[in-house]
Protein backbone atom coordinates (compact mmCIF):
# COMPACT_ATOMS: atom_id res chain seq x y z
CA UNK A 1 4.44 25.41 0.37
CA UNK A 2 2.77 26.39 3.45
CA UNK A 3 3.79 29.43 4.96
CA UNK A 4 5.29 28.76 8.98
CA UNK A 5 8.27 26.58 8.71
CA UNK A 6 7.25 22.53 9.63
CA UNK A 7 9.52 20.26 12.14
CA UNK A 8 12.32 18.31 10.18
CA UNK A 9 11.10 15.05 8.76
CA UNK A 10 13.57 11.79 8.58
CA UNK A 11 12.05 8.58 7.58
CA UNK A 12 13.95 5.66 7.86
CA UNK A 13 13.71 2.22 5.54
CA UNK A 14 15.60 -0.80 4.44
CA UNK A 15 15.59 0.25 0.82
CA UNK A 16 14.97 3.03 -0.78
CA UNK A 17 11.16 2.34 -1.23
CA UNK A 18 8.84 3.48 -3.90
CA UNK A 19 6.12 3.07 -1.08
CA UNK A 20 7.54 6.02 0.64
CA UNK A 21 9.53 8.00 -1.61
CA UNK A 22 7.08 9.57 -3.21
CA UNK A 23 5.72 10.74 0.16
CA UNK A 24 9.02 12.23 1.17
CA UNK A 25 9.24 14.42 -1.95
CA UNK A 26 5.82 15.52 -1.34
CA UNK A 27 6.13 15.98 2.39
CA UNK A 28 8.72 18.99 1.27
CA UNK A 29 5.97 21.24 -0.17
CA UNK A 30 3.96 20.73 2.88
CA UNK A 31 7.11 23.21 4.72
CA UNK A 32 9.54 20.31 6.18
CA UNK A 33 12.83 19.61 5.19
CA UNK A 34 13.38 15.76 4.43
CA UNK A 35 15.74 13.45 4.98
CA UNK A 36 15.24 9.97 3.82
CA UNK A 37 17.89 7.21 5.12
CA UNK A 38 17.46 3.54 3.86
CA UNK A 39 20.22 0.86 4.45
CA UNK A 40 19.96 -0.23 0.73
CA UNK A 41 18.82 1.92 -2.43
CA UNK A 42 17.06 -1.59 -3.36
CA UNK A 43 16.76 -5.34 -2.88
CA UNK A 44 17.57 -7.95 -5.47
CA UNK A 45 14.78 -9.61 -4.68
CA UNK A 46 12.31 -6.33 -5.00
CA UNK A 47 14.25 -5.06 -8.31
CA UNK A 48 13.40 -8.60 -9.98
CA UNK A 49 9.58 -8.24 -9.23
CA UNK A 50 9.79 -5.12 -11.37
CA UNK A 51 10.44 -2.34 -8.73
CA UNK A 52 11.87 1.07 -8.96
CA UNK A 53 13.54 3.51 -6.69
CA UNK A 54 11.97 6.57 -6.74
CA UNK A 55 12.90 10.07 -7.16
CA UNK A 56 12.82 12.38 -3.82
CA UNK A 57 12.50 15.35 -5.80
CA UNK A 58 13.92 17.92 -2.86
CA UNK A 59 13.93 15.38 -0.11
CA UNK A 60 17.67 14.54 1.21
CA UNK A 61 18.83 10.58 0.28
CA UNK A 62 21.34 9.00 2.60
CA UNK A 63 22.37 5.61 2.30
CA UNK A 64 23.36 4.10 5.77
CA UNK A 65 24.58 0.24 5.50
CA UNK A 66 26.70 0.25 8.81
CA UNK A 67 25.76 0.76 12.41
CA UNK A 68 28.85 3.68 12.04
CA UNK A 69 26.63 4.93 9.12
CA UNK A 70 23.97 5.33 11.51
CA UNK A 71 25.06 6.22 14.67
CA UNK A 72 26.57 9.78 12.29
CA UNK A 73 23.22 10.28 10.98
CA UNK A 74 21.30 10.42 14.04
CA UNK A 75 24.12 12.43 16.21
CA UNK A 76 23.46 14.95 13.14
CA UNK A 77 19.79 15.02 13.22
CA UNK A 78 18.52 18.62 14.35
CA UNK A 79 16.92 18.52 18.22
CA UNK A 80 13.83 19.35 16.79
CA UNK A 81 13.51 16.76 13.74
CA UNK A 82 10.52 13.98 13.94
CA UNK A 83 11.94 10.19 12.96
CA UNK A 84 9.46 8.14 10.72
CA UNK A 85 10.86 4.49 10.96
CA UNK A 86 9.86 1.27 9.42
CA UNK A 87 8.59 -0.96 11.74
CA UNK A 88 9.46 -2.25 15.58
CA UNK A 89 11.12 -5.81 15.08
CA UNK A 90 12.97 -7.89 12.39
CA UNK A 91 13.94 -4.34 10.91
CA UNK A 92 17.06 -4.65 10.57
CA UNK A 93 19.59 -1.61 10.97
CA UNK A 94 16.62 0.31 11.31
CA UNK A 95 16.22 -1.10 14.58
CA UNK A 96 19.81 0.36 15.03
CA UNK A 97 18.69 4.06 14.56
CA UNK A 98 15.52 3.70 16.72
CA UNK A 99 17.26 2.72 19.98
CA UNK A 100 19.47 5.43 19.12
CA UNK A 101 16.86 8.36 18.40
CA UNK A 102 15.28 7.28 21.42
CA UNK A 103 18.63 8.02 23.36
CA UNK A 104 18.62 10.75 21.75
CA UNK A 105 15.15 12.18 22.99
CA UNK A 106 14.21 12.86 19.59
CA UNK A 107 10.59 12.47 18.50
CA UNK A 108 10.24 9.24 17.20
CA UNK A 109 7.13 7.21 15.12
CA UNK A 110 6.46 3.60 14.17
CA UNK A 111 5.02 2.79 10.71
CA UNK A 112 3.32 -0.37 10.90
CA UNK A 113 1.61 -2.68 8.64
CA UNK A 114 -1.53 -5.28 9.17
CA UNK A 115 0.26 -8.03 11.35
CA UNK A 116 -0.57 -11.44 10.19
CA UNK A 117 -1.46 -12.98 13.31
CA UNK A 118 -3.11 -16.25 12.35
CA UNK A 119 -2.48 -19.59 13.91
CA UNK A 120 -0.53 -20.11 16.53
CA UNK A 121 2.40 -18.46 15.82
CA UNK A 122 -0.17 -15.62 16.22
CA UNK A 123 -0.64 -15.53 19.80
CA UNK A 124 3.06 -15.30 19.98
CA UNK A 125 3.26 -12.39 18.12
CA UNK A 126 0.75 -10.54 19.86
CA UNK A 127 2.71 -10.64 22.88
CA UNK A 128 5.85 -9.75 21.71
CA UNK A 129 4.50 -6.73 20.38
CA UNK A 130 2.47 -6.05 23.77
CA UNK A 131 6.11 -6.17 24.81
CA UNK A 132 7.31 -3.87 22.76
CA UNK A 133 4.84 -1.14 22.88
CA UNK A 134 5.43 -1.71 26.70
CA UNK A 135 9.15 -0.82 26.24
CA UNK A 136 8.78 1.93 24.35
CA UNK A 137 5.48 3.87 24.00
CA UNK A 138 6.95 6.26 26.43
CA UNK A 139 9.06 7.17 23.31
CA UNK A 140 7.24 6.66 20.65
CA UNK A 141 5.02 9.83 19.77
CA UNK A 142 2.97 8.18 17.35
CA UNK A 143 2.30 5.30 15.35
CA UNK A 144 0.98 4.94 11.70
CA UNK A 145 -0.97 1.84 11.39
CA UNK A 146 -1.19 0.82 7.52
CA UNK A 147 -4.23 -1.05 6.26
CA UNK A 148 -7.61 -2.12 7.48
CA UNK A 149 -7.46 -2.77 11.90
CA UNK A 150 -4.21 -2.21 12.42
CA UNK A 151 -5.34 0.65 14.77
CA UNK A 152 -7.14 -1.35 16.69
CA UNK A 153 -4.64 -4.14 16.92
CA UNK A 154 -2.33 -1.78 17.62
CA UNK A 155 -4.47 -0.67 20.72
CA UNK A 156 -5.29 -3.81 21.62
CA UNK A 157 -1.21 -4.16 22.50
CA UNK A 158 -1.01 -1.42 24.83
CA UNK A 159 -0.57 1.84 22.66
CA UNK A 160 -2.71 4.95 23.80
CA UNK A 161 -5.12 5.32 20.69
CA UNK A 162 -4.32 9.05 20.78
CA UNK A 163 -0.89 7.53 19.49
CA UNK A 164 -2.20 5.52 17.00
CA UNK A 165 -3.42 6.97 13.47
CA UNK A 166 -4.90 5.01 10.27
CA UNK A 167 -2.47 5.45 7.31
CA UNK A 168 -1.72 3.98 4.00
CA UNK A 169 0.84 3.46 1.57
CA UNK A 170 0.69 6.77 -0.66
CA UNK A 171 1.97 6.46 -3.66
CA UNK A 172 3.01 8.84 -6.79
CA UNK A 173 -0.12 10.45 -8.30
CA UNK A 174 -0.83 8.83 -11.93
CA UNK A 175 1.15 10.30 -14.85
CA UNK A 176 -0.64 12.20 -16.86
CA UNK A 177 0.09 9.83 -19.73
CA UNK A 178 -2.39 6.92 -17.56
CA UNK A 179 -5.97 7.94 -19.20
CA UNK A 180 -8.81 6.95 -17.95
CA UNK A 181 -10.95 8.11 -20.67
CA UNK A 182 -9.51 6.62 -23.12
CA UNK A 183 -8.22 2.97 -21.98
CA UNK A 184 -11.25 1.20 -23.89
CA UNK A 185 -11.80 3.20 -26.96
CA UNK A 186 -13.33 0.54 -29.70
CA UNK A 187 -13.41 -2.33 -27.34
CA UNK A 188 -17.27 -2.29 -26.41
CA UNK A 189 -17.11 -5.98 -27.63
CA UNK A 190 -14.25 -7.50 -25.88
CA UNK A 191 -15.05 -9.93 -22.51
CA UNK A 192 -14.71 -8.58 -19.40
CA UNK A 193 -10.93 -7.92 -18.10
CA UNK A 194 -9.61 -8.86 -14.81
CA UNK A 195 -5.86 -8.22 -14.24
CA UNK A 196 -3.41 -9.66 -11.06
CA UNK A 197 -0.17 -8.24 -10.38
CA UNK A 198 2.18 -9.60 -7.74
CA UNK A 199 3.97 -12.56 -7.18
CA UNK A 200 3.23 -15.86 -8.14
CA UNK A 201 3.62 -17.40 -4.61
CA UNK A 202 1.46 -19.70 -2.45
CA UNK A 203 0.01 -16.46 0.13
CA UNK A 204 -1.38 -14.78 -3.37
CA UNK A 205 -3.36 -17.34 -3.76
CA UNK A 206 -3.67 -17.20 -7.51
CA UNK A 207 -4.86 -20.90 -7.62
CA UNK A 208 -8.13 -19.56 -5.73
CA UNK A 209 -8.61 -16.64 -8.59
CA UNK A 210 -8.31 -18.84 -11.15
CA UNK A 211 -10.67 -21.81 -9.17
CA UNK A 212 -13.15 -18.37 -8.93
CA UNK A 213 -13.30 -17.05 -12.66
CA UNK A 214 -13.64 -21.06 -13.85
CA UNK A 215 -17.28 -20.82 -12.14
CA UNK A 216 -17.98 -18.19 -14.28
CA UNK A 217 -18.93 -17.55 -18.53
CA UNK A 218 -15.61 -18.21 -19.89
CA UNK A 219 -16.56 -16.77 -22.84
CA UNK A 220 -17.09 -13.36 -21.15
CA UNK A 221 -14.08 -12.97 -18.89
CA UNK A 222 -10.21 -13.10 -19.57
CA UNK A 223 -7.84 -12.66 -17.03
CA UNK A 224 -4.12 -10.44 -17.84
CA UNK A 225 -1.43 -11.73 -14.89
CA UNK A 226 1.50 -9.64 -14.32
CA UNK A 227 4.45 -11.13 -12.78
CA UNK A 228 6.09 -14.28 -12.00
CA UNK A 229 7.19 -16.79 -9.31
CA UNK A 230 8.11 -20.62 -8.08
CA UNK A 231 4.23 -20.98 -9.18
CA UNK A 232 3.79 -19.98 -12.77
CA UNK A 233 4.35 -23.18 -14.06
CA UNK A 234 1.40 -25.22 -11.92
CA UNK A 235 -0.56 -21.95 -12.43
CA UNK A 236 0.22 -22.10 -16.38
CA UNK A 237 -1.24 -25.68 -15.74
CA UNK A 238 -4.44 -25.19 -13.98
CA UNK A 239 -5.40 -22.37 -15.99
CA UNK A 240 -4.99 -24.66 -18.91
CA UNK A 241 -7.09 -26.82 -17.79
CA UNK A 242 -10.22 -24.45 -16.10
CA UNK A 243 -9.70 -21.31 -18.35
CA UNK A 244 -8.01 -21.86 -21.35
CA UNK A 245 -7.12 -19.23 -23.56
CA UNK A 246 -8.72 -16.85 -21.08
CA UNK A 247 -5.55 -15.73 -19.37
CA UNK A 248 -2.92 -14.20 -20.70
CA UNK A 249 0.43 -14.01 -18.95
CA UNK A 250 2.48 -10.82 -19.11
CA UNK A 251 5.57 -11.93 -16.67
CA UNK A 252 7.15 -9.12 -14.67
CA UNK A 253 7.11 -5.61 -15.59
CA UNK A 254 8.50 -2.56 -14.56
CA UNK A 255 6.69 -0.84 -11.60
CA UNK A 256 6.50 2.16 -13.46
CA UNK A 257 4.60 0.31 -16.67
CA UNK A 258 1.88 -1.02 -14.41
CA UNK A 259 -0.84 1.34 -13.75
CA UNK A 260 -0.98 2.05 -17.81
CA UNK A 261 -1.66 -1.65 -17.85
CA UNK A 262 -4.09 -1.64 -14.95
CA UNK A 263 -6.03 1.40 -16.24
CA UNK A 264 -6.37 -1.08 -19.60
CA UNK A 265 -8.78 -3.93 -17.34
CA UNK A 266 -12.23 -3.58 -15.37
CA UNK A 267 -11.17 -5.04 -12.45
CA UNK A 268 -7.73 -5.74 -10.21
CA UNK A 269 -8.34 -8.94 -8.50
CA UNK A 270 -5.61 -9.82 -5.13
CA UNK A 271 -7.03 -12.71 -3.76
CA UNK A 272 -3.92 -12.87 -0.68
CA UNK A 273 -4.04 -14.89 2.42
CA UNK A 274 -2.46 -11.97 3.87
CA UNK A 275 -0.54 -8.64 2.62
CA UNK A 276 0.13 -6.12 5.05
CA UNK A 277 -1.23 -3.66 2.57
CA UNK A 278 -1.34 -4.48 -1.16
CA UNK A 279 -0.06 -1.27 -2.92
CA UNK A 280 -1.59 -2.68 -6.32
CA UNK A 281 -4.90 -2.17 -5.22
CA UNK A 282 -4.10 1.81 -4.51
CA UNK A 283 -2.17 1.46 -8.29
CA UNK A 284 -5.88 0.07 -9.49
CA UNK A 285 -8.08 3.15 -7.85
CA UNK A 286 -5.96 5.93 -8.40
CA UNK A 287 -6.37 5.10 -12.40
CA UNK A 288 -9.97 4.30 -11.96
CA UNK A 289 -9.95 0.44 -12.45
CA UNK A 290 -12.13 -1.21 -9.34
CA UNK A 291 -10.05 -3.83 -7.01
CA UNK A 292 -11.25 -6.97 -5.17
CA UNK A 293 -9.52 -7.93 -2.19
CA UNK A 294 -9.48 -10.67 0.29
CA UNK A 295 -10.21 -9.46 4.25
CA UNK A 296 -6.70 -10.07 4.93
CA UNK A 297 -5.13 -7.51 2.57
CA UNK A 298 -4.72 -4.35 4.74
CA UNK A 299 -6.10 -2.47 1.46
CA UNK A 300 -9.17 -3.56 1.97
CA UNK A 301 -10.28 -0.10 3.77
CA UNK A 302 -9.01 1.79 0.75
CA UNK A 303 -11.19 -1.22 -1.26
CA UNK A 304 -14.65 -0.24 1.32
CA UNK A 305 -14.47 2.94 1.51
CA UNK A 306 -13.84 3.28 -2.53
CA UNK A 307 -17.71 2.06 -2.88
CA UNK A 308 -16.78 -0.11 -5.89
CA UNK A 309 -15.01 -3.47 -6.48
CA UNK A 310 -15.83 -6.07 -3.41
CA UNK A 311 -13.91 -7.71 -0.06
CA UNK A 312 -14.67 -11.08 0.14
CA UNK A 313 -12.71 -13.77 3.24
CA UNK A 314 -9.69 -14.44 2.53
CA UNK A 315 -9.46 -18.21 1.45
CA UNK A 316 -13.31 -18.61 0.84
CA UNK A 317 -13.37 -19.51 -3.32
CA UNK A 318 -17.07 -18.92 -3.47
CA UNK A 319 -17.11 -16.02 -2.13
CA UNK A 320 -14.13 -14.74 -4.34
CA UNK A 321 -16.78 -16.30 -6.91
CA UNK A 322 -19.55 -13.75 -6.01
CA UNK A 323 -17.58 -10.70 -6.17
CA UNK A 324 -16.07 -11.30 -9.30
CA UNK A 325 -19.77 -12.41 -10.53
CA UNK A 326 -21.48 -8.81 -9.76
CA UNK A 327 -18.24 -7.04 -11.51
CA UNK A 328 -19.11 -8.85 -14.64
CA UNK A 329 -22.37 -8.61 -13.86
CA UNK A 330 -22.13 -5.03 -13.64
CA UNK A 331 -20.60 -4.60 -17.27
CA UNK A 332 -17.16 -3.29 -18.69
CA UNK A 333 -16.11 0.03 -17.21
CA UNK A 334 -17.77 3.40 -18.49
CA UNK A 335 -15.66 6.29 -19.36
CA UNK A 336 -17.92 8.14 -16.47
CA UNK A 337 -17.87 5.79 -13.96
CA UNK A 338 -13.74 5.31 -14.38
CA UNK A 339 -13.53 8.89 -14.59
CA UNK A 340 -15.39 9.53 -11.07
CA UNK A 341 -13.83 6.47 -9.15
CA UNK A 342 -10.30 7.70 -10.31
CA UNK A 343 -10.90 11.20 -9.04
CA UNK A 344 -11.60 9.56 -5.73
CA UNK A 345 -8.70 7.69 -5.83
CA UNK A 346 -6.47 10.79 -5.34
CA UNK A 347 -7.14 10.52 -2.01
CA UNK A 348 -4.30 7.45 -2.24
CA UNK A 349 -1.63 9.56 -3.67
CA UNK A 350 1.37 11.17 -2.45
CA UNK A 351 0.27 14.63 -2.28
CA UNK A 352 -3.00 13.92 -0.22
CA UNK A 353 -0.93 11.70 1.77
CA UNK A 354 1.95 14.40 2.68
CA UNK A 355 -0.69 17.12 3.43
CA UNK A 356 -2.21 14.18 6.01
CA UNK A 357 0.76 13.56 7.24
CA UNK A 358 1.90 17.25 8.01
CA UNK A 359 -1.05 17.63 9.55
CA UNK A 360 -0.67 14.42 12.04
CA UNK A 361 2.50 15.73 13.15
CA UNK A 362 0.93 19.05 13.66
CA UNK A 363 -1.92 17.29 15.69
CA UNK A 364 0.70 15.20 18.04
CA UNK A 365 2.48 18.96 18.84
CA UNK A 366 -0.77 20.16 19.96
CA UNK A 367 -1.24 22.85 16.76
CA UNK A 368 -4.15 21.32 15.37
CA UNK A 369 -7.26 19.22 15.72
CA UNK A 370 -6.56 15.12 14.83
CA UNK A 371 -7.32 15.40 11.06
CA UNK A 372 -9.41 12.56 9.18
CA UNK A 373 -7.53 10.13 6.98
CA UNK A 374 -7.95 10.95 3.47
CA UNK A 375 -9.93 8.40 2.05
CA UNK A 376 -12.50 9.47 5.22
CA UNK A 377 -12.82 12.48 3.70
CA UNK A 378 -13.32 11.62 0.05
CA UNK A 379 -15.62 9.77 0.83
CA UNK A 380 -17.96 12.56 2.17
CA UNK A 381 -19.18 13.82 -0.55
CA UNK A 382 -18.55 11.24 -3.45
CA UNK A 383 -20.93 9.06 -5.87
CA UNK A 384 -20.13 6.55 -8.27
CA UNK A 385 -22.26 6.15 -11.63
């Protein structure tokens, strides 16, 4: 724990996310007391696709359903606490706290995800965030844009950049149970492993994955899906037909069974027409596995700067086609190479994250230089085999 006492942290979600629990129980040991308020502990919807809440460790839970709720929690906050909140619109009761903090004069950031602004419904949504940085960037001390040009798009709307801050979804460092030495022992012979894990819904665009790996040796590649959706069956189908025995479908599993899993293949694969980050993909890296990743996944900077794996357009099969090629291409995953990329990957985990995020904080109260995002840092001074 550092030694000078840090500013009172409260971050405020929906549910009771695994996305940023682990950073609030980390956040503690970087000298802040944390309080984490979410309006559920979890969705229906997010406990069916296998997801867990996580534990805070020393971090404060309070569970604030009502605008009542609320109202008592922020009236309580100390004078000199900083307020992480999810988001700026369609937020829900979170919304609810954030016009209050800001009555409040309480410092007060925005965590943000890649937007998906395509089409027309795009241009729309570009101004009504210009709007609503207009409204309140005179309150907002900071915002943390999560994945690959939210900054900039952020910017683009009328926040100061000085405001703005890459930032990432950090989540719990890998048990020590997840080895990446010895995931492969006596399978030298097996074909090449690529693994999905998500949802089976049109914007994963699992139909263009399996379109992909068809092009390909089928007698060298087999694809492990995790998870399920209103898709499986017509998925079940055209794998059948382009692949098949090559895939094998392991339905949903518990969040906290997946990196094992994903530590077991050479390559995650999430093909998305959009996902605001794509936590998978940090899963895959922080256990040494290599991740491809459409253009439109906000992981794609964690995917670049990782120097392994590819980022191919999002919605462009044969280019999905050519990444997946120079994986296989490039052989099943060495013990050495696994090993190095996974020590890189730490850079995505909770503790880096919380020592990041102290130190942002600590930036915006003028007591220290604006500090690098991790993965900038890492990747200073790293090679892969």
């Amino acid at each position: 724990m550092l030694a000078t006492e840090q500013s009172p942290v409260w971050f405020w979600q929906r549910i009771l996310t695994p996305h940023m629990g682990a950073l609030a129980a980390e956040l503690v040991d970087q000298g802040h007391a944390v309080t984490f308020v979410a309006n559920d502990r979890m969705s229906v919807v997010r406990a069916s696709q296998g997801w867990e809440s996580p534990a805070l460790g020393k971090a404060r839970f309070e569970l604030a359903s009502t605008s009542v709720e609320i109202q008592a929690l922020v009236n309580a906050a100390q004078g000199d606490s900083i307020h992480l909140c999810q988001g700026l619109r369609g937020n829900g009761l979170v919304g609810k706290a954030q016009r209050l903090i800001s009555q409040r004069g309480l410092r007060h950031w925005a965590i943000m995800e890649t937007v998906n602004d395509a089409g027309w419904s795009g241009a729309i949504k570009r101004g009504v965030y210009r709007g609503l940085f207009w409204s309140s960037h005179s309150s907002l001390q900071g915002v943390l844009a999560i994945g690959r040009g939210t900054l900039d798009w952020i910017v683009a709307r009328g926040m100061p950049r000085s405001a703005v801050f890459s930032f990432a979804y950090f989540l719990r460092d890998p048990e020590d149970g997840v080895s990446v030495d010895s995931a492969f022992a006596g399978e030298d012979s097996r074909p090449f492993r690529f693994i999905f894990v998500g949802q089976l819904i049109e914007r994963k665009r699992v139909d263009s994955l399996i379109e992909a790996l068809s092009a390909l040796n089928r007698t060298n590649v087999e694809l492990w899906v995790v998870g399920s959706g209103p898709l499986e069956a017509s998925l079940r189908a055209q794998s059948a037909q382009l692949l098949a025995d090559c895939v094998n479908w392991l339905g949903v599993q518990p969040m906290s069974a997946v990196p094992a899993l994903i530590a077991q293949a050479d390559c995650l694969v999430l093909p998305s027409r959009h996902d605001g980050w794509g936590a998978v993909v940090s899963e895959a890296l922080m256990v040494g596995t290599p991740a491809i990743c459409s253009d439109a996944c906000g992981a794609s900077e964690a995917v670049l700067a990782s120097q392994d794996g590819g980022v191919f357009p999002a919605g462009n099969t044969e280019a999905l086609r050519d990444c997946l090629a120079r994986q296989v291409e490039r052989g099943l995953m060495g013990a050495d190479r696994r090993r190095a990329l996974a020590e890189w990957g730490h850079c995505l985990g909770a503790r880096a994250g919380a020592v990041y995020l102290s130190q942002l904080l600590q930036h915006q109260e003028g007591k220290a230089e604006r500090p690098l995002a991790p993965w900038a840092i890492a990747n200073t001074d790293r090679s892969i085999k």
